[in-house]
PDB file of N, CA and C in Angstrom:
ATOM      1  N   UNK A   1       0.229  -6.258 -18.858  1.00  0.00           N
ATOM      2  CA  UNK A   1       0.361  -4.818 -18.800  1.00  0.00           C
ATOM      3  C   UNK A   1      -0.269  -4.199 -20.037  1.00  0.00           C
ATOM      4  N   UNK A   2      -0.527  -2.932 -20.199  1.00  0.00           N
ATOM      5  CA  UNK A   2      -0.788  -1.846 -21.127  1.00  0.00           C
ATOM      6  C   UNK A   2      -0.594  -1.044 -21.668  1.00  0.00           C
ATOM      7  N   UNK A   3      -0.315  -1.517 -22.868  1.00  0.00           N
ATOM      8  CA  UNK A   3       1.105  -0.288 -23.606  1.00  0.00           C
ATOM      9  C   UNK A   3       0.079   0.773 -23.762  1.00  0.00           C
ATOM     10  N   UNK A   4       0.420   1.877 -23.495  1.00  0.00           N
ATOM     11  CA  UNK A   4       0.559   3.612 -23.999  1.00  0.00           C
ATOM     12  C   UNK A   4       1.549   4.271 -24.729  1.00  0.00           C
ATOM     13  N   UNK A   5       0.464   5.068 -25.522  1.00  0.00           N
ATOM     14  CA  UNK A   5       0.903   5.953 -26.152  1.00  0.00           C
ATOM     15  C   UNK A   5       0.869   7.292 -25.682  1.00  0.00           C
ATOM     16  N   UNK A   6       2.657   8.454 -25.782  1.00  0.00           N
ATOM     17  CA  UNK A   6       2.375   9.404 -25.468  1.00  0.00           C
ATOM     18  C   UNK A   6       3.368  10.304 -26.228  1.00  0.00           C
ATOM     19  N   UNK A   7       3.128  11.865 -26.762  1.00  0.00           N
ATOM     20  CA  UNK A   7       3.751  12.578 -27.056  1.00  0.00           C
ATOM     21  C   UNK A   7       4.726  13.079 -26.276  1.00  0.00           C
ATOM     22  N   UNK A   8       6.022  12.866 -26.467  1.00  0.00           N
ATOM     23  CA  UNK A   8       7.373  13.497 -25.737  1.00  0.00           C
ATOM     24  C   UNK A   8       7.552  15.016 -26.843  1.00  0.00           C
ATOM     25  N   UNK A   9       7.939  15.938 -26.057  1.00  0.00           N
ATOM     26  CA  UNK A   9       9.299  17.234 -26.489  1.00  0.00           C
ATOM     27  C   UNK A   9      10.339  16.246 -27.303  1.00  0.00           C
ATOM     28  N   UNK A  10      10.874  16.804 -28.212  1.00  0.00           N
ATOM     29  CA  UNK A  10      11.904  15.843 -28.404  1.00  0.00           C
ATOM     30  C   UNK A  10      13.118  16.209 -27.722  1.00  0.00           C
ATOM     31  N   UNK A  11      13.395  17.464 -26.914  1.00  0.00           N
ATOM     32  CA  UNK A  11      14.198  17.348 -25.450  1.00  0.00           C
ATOM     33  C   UNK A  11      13.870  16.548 -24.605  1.00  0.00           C
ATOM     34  N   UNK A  12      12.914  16.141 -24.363  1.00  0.00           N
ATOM     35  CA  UNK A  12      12.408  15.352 -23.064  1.00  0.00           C
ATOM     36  C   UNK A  12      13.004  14.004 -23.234  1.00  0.00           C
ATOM     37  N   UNK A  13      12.771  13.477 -24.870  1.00  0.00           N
ATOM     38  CA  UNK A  13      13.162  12.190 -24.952  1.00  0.00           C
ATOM     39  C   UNK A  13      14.751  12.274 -24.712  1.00  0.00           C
ATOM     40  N   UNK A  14      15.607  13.289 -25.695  1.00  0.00           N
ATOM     41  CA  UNK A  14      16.733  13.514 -26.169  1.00  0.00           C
ATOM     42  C   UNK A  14      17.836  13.113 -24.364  1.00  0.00           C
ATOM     43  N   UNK A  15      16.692  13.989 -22.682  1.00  0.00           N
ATOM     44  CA  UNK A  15      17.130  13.679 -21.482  1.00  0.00           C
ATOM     45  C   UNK A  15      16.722  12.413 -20.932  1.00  0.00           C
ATOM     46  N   UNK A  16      15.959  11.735 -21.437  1.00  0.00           N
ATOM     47  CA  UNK A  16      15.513  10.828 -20.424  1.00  0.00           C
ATOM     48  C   UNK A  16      16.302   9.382 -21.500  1.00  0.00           C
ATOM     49  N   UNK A  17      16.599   9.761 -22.850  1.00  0.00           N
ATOM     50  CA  UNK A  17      17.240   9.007 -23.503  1.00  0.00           C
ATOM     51  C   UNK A  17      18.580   8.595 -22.421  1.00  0.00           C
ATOM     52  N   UNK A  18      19.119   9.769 -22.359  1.00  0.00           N
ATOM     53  CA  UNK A  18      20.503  10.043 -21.873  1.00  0.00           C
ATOM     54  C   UNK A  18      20.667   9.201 -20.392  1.00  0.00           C
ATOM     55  N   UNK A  19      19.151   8.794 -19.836  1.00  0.00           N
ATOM     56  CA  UNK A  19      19.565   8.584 -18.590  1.00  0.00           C
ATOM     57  C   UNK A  19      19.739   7.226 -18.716  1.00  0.00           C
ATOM     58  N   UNK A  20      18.787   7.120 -19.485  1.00  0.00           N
ATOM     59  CA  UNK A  20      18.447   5.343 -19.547  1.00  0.00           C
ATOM     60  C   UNK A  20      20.182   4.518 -20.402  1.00  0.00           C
ATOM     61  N   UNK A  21      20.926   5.457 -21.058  1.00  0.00           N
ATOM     62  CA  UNK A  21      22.099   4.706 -21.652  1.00  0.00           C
ATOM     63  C   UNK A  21      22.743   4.725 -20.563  1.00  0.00           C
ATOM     64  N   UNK A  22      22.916   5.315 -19.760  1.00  0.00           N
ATOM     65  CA  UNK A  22      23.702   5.980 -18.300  1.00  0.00           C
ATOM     66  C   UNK A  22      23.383   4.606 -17.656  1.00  0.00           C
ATOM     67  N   UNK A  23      22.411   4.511 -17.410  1.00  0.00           N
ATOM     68  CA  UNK A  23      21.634   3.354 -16.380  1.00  0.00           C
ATOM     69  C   UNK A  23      21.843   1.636 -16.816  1.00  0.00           C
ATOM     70  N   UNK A  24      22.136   1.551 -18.312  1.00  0.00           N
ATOM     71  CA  UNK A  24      21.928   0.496 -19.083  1.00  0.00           C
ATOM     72  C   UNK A  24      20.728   0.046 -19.139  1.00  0.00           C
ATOM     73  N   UNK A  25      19.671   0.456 -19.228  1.00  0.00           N
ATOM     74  CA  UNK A  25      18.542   0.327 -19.149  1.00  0.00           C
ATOM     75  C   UNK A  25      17.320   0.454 -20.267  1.00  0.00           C
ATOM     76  N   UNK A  26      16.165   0.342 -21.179  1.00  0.00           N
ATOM     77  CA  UNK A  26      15.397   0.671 -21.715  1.00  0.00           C
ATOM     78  C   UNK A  26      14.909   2.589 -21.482  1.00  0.00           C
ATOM     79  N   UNK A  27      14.564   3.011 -22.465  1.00  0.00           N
ATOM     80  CA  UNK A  27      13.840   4.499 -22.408  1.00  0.00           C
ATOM     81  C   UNK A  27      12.661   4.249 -21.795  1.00  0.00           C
ATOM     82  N   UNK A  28      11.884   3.182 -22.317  1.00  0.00           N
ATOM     83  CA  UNK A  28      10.879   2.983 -21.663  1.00  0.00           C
ATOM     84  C   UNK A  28      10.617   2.616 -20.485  1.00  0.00           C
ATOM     85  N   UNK A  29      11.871   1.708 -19.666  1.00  0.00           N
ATOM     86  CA  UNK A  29      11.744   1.491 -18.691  1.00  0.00           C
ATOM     87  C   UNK A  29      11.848   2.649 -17.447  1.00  0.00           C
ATOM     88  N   UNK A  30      12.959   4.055 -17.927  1.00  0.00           N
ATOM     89  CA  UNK A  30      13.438   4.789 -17.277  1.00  0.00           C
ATOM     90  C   UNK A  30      12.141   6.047 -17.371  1.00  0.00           C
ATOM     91  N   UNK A  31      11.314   6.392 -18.157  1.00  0.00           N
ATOM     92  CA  UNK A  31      10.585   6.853 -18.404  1.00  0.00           C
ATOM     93  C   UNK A  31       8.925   5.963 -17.435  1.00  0.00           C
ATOM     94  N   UNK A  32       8.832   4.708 -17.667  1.00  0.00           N
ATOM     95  CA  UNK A  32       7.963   3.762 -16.974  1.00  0.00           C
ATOM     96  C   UNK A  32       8.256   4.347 -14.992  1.00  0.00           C
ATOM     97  N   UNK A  33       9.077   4.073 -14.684  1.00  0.00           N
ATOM     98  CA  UNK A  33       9.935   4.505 -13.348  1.00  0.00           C
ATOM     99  C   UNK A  33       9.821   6.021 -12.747  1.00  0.00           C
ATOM    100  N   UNK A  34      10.117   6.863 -14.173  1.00  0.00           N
ATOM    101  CA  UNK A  34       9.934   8.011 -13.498  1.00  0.00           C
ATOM    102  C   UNK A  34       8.001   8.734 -13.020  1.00  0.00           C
ATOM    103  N   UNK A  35       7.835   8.164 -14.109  1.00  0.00           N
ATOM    104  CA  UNK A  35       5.880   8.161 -13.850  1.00  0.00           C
ATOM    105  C   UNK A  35       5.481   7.680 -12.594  1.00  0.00           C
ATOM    106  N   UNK A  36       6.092   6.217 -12.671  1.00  0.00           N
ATOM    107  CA  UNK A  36       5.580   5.383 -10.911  1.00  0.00           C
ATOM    108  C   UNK A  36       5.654   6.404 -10.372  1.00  0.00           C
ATOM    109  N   UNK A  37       6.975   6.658 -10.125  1.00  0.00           N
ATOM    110  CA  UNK A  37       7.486   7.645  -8.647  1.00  0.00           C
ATOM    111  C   UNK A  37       6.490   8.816  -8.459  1.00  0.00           C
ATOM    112  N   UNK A  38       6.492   9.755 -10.089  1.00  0.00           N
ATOM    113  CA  UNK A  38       5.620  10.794  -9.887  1.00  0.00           C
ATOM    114  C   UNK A  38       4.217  10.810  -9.315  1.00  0.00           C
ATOM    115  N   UNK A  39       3.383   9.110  -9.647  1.00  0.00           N
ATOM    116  CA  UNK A  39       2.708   9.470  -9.257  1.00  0.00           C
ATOM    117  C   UNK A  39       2.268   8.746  -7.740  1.00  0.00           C
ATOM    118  N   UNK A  40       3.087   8.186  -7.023  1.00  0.00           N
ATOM    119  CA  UNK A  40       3.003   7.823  -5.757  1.00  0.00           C
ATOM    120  C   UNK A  40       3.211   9.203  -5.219  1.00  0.00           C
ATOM    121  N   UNK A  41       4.543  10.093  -5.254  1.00  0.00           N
ATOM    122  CA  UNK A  41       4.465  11.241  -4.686  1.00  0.00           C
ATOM    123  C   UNK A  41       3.263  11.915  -5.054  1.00  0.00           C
ATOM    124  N   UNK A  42       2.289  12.306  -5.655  1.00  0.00           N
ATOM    125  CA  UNK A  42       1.081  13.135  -5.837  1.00  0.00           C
ATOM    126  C   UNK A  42       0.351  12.106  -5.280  1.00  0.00           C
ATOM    127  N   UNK A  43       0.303  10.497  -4.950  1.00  0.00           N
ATOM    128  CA  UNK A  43      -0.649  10.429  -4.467  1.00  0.00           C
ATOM    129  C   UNK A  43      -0.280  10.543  -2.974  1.00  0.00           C
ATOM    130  N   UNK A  44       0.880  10.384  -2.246  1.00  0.00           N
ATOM    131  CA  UNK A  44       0.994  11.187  -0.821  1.00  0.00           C
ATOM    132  C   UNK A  44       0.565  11.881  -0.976  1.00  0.00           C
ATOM    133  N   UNK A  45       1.118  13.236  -1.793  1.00  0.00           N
ATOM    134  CA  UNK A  45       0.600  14.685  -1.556  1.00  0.00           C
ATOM    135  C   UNK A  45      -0.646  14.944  -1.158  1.00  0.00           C
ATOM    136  N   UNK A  46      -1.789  14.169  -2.172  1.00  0.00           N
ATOM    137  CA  UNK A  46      -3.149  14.306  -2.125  1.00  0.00           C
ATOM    138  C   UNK A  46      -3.653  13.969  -0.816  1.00  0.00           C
ATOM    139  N   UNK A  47      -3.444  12.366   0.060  1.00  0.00           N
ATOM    140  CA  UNK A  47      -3.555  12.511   1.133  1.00  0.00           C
ATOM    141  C   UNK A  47      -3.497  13.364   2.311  1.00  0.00           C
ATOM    142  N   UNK A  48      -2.483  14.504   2.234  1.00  0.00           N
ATOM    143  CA  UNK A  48      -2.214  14.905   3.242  1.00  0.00           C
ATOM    144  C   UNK A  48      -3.200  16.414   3.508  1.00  0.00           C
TER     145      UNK A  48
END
């Protein structure tokens, strides 16, 4: 795989922090997850 680098809000981290302790999970992983998703849904979207 290929690590990236990216600038967060530090709200953005401060929520997606919050989810990933919720989840027991990595930030990165919960943050990794939410990207997939975003961008399978835009790539439906684009198809249609």
């Amino acid at each position: 795989m290929d690590a990236v680098t990216i600038l967060l809000d530090p709200a953005v981290v401060l929520f997606y922090t919050r989810i990933a302790q919720n989840a027991g999970i990595s930030l990165e992983q919960v943050l990794s997850d939410a990207l997939f998703k975003l961008a399978g849904e835009l790539s439906l979207e684009a198809m249609q």
